[in-house]
C-alpha atoms as a PDB file:
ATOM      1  CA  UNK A   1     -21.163  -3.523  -8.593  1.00  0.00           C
ATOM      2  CA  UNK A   2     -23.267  -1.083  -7.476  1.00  0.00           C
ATOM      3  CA  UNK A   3     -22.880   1.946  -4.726  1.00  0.00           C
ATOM      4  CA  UNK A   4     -22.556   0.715  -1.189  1.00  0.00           C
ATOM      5  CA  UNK A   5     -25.211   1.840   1.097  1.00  0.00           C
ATOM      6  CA  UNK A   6     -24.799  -0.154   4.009  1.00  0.00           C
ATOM      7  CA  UNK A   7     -21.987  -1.908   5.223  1.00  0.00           C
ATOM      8  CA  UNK A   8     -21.062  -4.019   8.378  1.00  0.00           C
ATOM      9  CA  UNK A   9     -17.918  -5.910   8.781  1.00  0.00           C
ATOM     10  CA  UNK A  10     -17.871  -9.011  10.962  1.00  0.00           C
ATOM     11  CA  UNK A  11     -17.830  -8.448  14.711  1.00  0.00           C
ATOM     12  CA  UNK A  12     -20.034  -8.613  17.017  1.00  0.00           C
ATOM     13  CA  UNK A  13     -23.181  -8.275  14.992  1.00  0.00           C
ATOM     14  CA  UNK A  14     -23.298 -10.689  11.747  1.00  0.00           C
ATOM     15  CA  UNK A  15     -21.654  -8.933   8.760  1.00  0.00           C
ATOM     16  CA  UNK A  16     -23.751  -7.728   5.947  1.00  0.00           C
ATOM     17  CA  UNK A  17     -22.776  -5.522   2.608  1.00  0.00           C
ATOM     18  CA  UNK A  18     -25.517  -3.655   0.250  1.00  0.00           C
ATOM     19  CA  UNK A  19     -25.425  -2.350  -2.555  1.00  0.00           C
ATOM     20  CA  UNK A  20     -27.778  -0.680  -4.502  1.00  0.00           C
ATOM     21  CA  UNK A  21     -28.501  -1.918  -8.325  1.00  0.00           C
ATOM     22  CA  UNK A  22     -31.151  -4.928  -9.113  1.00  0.00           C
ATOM     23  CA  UNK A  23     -28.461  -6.998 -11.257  1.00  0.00           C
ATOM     24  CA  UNK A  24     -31.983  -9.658 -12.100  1.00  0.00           C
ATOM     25  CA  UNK A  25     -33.224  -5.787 -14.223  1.00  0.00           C
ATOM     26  CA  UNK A  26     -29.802  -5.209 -15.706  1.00  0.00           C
ATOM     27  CA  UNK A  27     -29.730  -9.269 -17.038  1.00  0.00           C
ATOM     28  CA  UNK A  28     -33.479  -9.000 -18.347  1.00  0.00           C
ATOM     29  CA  UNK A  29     -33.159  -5.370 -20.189  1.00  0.00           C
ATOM     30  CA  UNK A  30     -29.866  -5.531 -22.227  1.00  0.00           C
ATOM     31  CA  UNK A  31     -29.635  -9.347 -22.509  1.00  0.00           C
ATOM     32  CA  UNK A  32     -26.218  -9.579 -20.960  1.00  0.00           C
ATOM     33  CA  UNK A  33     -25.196 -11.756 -18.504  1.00  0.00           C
ATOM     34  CA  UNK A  34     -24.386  -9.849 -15.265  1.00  0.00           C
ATOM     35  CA  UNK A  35     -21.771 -10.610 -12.238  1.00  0.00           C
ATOM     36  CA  UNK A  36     -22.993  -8.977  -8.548  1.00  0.00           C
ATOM     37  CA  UNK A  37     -22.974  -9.331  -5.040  1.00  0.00           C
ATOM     38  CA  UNK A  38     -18.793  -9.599  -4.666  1.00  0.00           C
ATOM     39  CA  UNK A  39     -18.511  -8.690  -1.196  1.00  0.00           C
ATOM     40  CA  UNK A  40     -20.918 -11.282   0.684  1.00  0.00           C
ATOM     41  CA  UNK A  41     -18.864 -14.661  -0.118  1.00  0.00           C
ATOM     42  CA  UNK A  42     -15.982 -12.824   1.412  1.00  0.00           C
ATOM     43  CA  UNK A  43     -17.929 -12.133   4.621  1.00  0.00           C
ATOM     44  CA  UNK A  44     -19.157 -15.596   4.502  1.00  0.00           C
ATOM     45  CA  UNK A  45     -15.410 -16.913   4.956  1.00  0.00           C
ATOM     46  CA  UNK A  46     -15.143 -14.122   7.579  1.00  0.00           C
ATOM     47  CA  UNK A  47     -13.474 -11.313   6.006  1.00  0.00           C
ATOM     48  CA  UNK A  48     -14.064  -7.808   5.609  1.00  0.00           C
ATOM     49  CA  UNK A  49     -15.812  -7.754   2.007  1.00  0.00           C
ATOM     50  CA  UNK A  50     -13.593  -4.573   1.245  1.00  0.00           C
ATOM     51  CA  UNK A  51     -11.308  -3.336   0.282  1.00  0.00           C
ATOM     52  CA  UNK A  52     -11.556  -5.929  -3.019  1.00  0.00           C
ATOM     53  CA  UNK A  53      -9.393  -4.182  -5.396  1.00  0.00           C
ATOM     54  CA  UNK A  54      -6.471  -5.146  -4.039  1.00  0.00           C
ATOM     55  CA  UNK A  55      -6.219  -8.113  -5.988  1.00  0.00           C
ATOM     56  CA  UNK A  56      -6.753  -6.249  -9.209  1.00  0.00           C
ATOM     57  CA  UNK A  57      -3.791  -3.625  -8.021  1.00  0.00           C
ATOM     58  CA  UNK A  58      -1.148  -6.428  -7.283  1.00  0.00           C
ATOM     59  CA  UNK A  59      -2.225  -7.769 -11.367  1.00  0.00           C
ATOM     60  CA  UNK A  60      -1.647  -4.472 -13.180  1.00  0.00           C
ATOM     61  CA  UNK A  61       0.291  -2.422 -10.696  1.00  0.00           C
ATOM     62  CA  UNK A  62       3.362  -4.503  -8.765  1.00  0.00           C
ATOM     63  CA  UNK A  63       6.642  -3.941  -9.764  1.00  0.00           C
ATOM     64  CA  UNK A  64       9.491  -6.761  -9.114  1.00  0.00           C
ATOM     65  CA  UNK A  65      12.381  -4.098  -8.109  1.00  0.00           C
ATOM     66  CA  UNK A  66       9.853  -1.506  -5.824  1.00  0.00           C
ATOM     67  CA  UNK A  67       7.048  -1.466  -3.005  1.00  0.00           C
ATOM     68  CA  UNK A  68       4.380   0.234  -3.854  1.00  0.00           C
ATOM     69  CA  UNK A  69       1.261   1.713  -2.035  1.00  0.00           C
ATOM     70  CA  UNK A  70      -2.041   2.437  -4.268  1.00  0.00           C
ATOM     71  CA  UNK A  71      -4.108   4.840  -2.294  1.00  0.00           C
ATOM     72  CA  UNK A  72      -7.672   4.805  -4.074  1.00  0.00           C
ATOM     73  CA  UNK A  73     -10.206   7.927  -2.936  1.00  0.00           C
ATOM     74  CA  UNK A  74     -13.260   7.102  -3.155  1.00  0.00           C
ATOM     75  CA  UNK A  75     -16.230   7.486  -0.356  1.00  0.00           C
ATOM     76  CA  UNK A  76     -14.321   5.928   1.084  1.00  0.00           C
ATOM     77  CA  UNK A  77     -10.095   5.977   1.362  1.00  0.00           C
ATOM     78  CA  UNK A  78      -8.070   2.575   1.294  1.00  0.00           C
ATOM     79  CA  UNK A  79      -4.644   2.041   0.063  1.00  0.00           C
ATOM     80  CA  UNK A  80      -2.828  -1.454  -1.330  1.00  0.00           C
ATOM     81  CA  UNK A  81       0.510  -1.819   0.033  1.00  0.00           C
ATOM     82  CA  UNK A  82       2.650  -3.971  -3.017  1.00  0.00           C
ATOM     83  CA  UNK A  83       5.737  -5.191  -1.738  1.00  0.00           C
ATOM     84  CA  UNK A  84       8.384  -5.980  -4.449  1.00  0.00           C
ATOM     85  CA  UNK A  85       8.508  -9.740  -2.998  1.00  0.00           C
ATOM     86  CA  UNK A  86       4.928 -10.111  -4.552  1.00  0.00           C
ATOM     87  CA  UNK A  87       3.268  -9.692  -0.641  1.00  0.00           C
ATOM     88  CA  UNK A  88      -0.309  -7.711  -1.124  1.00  0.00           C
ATOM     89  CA  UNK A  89      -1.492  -5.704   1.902  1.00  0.00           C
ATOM     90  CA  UNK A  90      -4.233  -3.690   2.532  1.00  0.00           C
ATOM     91  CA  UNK A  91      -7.153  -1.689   4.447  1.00  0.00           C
ATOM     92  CA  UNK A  92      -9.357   0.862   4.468  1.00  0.00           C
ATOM     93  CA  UNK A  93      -7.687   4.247   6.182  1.00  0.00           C
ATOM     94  CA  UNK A  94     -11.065   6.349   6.844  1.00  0.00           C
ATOM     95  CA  UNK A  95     -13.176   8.827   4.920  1.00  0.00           C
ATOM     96  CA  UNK A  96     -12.676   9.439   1.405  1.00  0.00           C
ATOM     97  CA  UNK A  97     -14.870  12.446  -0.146  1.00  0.00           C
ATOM     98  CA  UNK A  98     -18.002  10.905   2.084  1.00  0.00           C
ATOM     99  CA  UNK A  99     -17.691  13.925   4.530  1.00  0.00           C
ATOM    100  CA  UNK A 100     -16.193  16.082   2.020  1.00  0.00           C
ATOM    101  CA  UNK A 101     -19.290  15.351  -0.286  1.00  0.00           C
ATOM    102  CA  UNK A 102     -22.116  15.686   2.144  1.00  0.00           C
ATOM    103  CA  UNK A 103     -20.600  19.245   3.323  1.00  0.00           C
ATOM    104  CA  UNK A 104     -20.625  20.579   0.399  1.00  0.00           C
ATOM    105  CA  UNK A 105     -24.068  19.385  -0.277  1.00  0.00           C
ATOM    106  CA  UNK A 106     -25.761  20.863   2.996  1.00  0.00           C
ATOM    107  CA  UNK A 107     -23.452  24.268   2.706  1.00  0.00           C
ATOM    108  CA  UNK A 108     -23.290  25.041  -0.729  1.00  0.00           C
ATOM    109  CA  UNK A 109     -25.978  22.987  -2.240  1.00  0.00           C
ATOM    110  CA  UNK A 110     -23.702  21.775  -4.505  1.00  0.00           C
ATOM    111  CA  UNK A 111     -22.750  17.459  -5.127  1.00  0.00           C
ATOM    112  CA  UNK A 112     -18.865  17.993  -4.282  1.00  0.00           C
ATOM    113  CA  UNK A 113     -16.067  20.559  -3.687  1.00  0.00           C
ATOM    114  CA  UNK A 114     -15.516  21.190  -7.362  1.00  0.00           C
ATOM    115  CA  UNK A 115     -11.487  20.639  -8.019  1.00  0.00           C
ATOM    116  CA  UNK A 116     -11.989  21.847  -3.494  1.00  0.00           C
ATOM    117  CA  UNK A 117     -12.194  25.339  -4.768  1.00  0.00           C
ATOM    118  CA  UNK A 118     -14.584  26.195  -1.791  1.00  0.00           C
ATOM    119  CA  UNK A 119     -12.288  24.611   0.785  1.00  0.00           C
ATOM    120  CA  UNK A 120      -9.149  25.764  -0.585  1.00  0.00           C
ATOM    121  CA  UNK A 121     -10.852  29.403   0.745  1.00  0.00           C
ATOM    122  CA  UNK A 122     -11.118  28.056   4.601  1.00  0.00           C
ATOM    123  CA  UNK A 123      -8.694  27.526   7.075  1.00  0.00           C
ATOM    124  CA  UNK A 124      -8.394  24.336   9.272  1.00  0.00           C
ATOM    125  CA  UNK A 125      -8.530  23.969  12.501  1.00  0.00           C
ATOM    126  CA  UNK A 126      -6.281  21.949  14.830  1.00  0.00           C
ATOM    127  CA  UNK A 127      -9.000  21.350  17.547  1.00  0.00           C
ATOM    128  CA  UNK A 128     -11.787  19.931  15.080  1.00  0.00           C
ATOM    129  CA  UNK A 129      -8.777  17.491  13.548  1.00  0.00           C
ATOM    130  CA  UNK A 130      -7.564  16.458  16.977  1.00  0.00           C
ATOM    131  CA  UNK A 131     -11.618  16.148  17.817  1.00  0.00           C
ATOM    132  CA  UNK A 132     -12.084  13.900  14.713  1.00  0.00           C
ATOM    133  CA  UNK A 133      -9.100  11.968  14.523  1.00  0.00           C
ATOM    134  CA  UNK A 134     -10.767  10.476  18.095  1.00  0.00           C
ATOM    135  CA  UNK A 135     -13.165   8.440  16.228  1.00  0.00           C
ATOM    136  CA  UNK A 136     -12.561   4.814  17.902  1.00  0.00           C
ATOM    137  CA  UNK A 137     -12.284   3.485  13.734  1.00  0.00           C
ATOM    138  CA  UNK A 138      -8.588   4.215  13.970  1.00  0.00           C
ATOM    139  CA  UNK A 139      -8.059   2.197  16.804  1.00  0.00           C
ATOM    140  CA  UNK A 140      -8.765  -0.968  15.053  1.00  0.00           C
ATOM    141  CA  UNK A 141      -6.413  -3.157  13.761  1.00  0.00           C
ATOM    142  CA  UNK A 142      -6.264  -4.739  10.263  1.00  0.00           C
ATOM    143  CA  UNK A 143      -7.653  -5.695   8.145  1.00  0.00           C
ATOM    144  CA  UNK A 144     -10.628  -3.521   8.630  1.00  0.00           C
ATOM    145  CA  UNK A 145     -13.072  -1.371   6.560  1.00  0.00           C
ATOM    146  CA  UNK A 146     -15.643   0.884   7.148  1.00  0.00           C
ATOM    147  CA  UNK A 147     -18.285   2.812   5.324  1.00  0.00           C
ATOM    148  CA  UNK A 148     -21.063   5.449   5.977  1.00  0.00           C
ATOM    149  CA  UNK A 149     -22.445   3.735   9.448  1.00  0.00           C
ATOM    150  CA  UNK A 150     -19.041   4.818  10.760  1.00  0.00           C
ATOM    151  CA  UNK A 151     -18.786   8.386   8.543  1.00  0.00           C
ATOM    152  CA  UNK A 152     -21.489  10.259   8.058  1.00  0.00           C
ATOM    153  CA  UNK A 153     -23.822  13.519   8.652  1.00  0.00           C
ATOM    154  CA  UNK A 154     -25.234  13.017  11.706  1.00  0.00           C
ATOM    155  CA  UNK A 155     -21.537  12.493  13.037  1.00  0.00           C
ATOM    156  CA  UNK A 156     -19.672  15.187  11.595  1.00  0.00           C
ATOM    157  CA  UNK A 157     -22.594  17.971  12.854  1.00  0.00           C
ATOM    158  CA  UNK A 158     -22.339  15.896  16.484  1.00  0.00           C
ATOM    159  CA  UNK A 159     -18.140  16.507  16.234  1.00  0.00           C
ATOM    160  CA  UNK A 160     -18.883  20.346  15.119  1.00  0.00           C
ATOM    161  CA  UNK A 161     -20.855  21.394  18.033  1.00  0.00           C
ATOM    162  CA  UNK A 162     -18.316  21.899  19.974  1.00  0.00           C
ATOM    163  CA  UNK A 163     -16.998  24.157  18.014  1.00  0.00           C
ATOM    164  CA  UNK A 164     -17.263  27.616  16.459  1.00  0.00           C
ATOM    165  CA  UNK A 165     -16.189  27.899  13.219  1.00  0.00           C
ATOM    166  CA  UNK A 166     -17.321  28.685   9.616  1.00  0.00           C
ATOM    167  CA  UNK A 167     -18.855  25.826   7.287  1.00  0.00           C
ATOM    168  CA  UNK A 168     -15.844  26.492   4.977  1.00  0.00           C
ATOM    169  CA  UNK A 169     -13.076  26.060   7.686  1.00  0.00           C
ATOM    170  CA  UNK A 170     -14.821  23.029   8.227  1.00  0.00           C
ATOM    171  CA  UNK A 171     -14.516  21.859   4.749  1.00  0.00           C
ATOM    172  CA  UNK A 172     -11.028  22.757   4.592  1.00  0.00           C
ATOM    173  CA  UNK A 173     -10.487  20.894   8.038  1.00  0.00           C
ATOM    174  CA  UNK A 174     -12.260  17.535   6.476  1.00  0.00           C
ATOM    175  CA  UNK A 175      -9.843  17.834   3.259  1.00  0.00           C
ATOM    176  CA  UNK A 176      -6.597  17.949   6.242  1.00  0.00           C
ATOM    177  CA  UNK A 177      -8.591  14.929   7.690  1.00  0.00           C
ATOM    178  CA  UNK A 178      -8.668  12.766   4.896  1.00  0.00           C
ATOM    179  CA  UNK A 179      -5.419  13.924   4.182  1.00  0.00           C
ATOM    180  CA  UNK A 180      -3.855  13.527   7.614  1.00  0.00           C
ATOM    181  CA  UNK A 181      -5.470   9.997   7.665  1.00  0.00           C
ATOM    182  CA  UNK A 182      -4.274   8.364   5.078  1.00  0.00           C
ATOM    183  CA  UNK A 183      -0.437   9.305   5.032  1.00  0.00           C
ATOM    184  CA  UNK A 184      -0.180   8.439   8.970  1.00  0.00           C
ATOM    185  CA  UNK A 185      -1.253   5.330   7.752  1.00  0.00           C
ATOM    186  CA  UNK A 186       1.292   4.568   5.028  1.00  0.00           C
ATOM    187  CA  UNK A 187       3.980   5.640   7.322  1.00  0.00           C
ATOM    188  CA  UNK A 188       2.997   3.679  10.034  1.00  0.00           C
ATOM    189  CA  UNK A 189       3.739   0.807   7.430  1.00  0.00           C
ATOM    190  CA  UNK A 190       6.927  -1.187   8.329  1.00  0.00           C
ATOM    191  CA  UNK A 191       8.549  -1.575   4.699  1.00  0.00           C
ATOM    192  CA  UNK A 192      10.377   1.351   3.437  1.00  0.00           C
ATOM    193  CA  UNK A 193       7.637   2.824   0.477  1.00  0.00           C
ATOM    194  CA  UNK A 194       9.369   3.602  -3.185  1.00  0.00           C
ATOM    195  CA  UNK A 195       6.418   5.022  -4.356  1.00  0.00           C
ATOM    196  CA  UNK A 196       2.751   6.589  -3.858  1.00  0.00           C
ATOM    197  CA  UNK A 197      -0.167   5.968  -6.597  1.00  0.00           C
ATOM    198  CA  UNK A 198      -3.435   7.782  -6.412  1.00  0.00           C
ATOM    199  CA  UNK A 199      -6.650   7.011  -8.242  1.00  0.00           C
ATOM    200  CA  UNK A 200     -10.323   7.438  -7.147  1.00  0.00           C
ATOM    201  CA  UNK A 201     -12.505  10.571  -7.616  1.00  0.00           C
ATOM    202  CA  UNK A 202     -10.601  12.534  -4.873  1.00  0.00           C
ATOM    203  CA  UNK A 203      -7.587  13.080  -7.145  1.00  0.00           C
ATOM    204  CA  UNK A 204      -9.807  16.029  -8.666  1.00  0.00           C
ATOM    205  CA  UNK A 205      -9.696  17.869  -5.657  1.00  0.00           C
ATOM    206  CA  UNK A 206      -6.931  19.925  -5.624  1.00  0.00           C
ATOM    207  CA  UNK A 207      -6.689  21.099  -2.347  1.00  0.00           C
ATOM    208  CA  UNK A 208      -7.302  17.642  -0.786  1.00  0.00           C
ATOM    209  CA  UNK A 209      -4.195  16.157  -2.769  1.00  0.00           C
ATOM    210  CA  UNK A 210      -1.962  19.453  -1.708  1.00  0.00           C
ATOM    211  CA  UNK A 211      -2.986  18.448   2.067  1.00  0.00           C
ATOM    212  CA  UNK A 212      -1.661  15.160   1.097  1.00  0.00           C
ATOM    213  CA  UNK A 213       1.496  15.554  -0.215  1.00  0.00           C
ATOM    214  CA  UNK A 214       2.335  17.900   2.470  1.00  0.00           C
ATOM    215  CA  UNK A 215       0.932  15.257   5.113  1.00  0.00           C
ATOM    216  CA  UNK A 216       3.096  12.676   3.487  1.00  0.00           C
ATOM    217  CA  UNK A 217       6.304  15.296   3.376  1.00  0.00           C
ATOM    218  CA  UNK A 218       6.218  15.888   6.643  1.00  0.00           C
ATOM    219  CA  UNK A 219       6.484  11.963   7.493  1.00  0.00           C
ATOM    220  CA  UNK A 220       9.415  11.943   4.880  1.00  0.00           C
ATOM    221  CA  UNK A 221       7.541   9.665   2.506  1.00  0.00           C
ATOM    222  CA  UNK A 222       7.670  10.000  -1.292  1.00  0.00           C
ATOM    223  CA  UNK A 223       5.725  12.612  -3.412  1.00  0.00           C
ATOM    224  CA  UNK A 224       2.160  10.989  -4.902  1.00  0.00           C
ATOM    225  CA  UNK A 225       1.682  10.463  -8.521  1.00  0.00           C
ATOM    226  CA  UNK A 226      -1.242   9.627 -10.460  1.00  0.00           C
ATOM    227  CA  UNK A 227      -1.854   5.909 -11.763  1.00  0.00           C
ATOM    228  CA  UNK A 228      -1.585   7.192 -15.245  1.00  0.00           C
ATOM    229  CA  UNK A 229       1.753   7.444 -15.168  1.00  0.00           C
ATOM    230  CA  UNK A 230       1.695   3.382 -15.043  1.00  0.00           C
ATOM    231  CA  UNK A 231      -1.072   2.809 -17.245  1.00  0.00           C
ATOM    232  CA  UNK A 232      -3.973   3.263 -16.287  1.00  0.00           C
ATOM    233  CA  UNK A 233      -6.077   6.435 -15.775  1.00  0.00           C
ATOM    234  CA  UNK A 234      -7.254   7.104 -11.996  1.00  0.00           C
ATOM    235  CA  UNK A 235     -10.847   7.408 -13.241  1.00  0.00           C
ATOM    236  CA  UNK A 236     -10.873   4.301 -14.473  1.00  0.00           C
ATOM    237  CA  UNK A 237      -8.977   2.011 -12.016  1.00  0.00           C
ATOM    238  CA  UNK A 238     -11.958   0.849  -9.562  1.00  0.00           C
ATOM    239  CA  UNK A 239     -14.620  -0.146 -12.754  1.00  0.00           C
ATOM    240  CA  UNK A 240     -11.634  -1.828 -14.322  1.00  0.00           C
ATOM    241  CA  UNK A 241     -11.282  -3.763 -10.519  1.00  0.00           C
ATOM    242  CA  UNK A 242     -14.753  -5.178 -10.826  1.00  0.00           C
ATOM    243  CA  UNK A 243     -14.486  -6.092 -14.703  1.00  0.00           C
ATOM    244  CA  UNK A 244     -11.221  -7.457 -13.809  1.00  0.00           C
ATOM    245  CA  UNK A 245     -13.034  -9.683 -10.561  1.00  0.00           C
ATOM    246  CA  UNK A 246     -16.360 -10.653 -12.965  1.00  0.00           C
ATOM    247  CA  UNK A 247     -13.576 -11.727 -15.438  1.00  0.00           C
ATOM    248  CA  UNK A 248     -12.045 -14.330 -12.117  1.00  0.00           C
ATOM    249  CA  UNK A 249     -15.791 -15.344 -11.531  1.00  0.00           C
ATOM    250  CA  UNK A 250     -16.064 -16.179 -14.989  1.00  0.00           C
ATOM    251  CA  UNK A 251     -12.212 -18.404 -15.115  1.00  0.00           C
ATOM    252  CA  UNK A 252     -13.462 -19.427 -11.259  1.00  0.00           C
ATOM    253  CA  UNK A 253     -10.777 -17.839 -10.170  1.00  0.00           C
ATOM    254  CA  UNK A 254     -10.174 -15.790  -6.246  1.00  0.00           C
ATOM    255  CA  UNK A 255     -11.039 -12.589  -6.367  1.00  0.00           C
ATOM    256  CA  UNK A 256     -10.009 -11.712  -2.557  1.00  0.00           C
ATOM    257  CA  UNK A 257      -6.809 -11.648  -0.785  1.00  0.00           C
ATOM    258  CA  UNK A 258      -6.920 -12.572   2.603  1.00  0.00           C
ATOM    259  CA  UNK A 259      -4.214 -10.423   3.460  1.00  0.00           C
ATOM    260  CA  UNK A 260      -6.357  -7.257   3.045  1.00  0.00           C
ATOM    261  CA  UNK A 261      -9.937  -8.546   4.060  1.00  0.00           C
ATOM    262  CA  UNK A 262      -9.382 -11.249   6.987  1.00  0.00           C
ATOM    263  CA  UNK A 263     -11.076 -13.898   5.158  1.00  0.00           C
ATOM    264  CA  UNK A 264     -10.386 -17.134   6.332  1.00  0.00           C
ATOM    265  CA  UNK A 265      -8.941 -18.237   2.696  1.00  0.00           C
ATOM    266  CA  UNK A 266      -9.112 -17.558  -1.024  1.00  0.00           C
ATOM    267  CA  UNK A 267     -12.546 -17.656  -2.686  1.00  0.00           C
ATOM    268  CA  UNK A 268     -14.273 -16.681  -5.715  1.00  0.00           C
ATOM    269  CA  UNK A 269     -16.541 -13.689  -5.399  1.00  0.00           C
ATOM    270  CA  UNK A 270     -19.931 -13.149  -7.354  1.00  0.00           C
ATOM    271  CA  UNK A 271     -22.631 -14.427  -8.503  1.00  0.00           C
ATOM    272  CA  UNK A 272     -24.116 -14.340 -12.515  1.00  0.00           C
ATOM    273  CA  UNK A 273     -27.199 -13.578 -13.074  1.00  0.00           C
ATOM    274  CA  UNK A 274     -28.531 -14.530 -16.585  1.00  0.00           C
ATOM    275  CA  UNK A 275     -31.168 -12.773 -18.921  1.00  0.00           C
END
């Protein structure tokens, strides 16, 4: 599964998913069979195409006796909600590291916010939250997802213009964003929440997870924890996600919950391409 680059959900325009990676090379130069393009039969049944991993959480991660949210950081953020009845819920809450990332990139030259040093430095401001928070993505209703179209550059520098304030106030205000985001999303959740798993490259940045446990304290929800702690390391969780849906391809079994991605039913996702 390669990076997304594009992204459209169902709506008013035709939904579409791409990602980049030629799995037809990858078959012909190591010989290997390879399972791609996970995302598209979702869409075709009308769902989302993301978040996928879902499924994968509710195998390794549900526990009989709690309910459980998974909140993975990636690009982009999305948590699993696993109720201790076996119900899987899901969606994705808003930017991830995307804005974070590109920040960093055009202010410091640098890929990422090592560990958010650099942001740890700034201050945040309440206006540029309340400005972004606006963004008409958190007025839809699940399932949804979203992706770079939605969060990107272009609209961050558009939201900053009307406002003063230093590049690294703004970086600290996108780590509060992210933050902010996704615990008003778990606690608009209706089931009481045991506990809080994080995996996904933004559990390396420091400041980003202090924003979020104090986001999440202030709501009175539980303290996060990394998904090591049940077995499995948070670096790992999202490639083990796609080996675990190649793996249902391969026993033709779903891959997607309909819950999370609005599909019109279970289906089995990918397609192999052989050397």
């Amino acid at each position: 599964h390669g990076q997304t680059i594009r992204h459209q959900p169902p709506g008013l325009k035709p939904g579409f998913s791409l990602q980049i990676g030629n799995p037809n090379q990858i078959a012909a130069r190591t010989g290997c069979s390879v399972i791609a393009d996970f995302r598209r039969k979702d869409m075709a049944y009308g769902g989302q195409g993301a978040p996928l991993v879902p499924a994968f959480h509710r195998e390794i991660f549900h526990h009989p006796g709690k309910t459980r949210i998974i909140v993975n950081i990636g690009g982009i953020s999305n948590i699993t909600i696993l109720e201790a009845s076996g119900d899987c819920h899901g969606f994705d809450t808003g930017p991830g590291n995307i804005l974070l990332d590109a920040w960093s990139k055009k202010h410091t030259n640098e890929n990422y916010d090592n560990k958010g040093r650099w942001g740890a430095t700034g201050s945040s401001s309440d206006a540029l939250l309340t400005q972004l928070k606006t963004h008409n993505f958190f007025d839809r209703r699940g399932p949804k997802s979203t992706g770079r179209e939605d969060f990107n550059l272009d609209w961050l520098e558009e939201q900053t213009r009307l406002f003063e304030i230093a590049p690294v106030d703004i970086q600290a205000t996108l780590a509060l964003y992210t933050a902010e985001t996704i615990a008003q999303s778990i606690a608009d959740l209706a089931p009481p929440i045991d506990e809080i798993f994080v995996c996904g490259g933004g559990i390396h940045n420091l400041d980003l997870i202090q924003k979020l446990n104090e986001s999440l304290l202030k709501r009175m929800m539980p303290e996060i924890q990394s998904t090591a702690g049940i077995g499995l390391d948070p670096n790992w969780v999202e490639a083990c996600a796609f080996a675990w849906l190649a793996k249902q391809r391969i026993d033709m079994q779903p891959g997607n919950v309909p819950a999370v991605t609005g599909a019109s039913q279970q289906t089995i996702l990918g397609c192999i391409y052989l050397p």
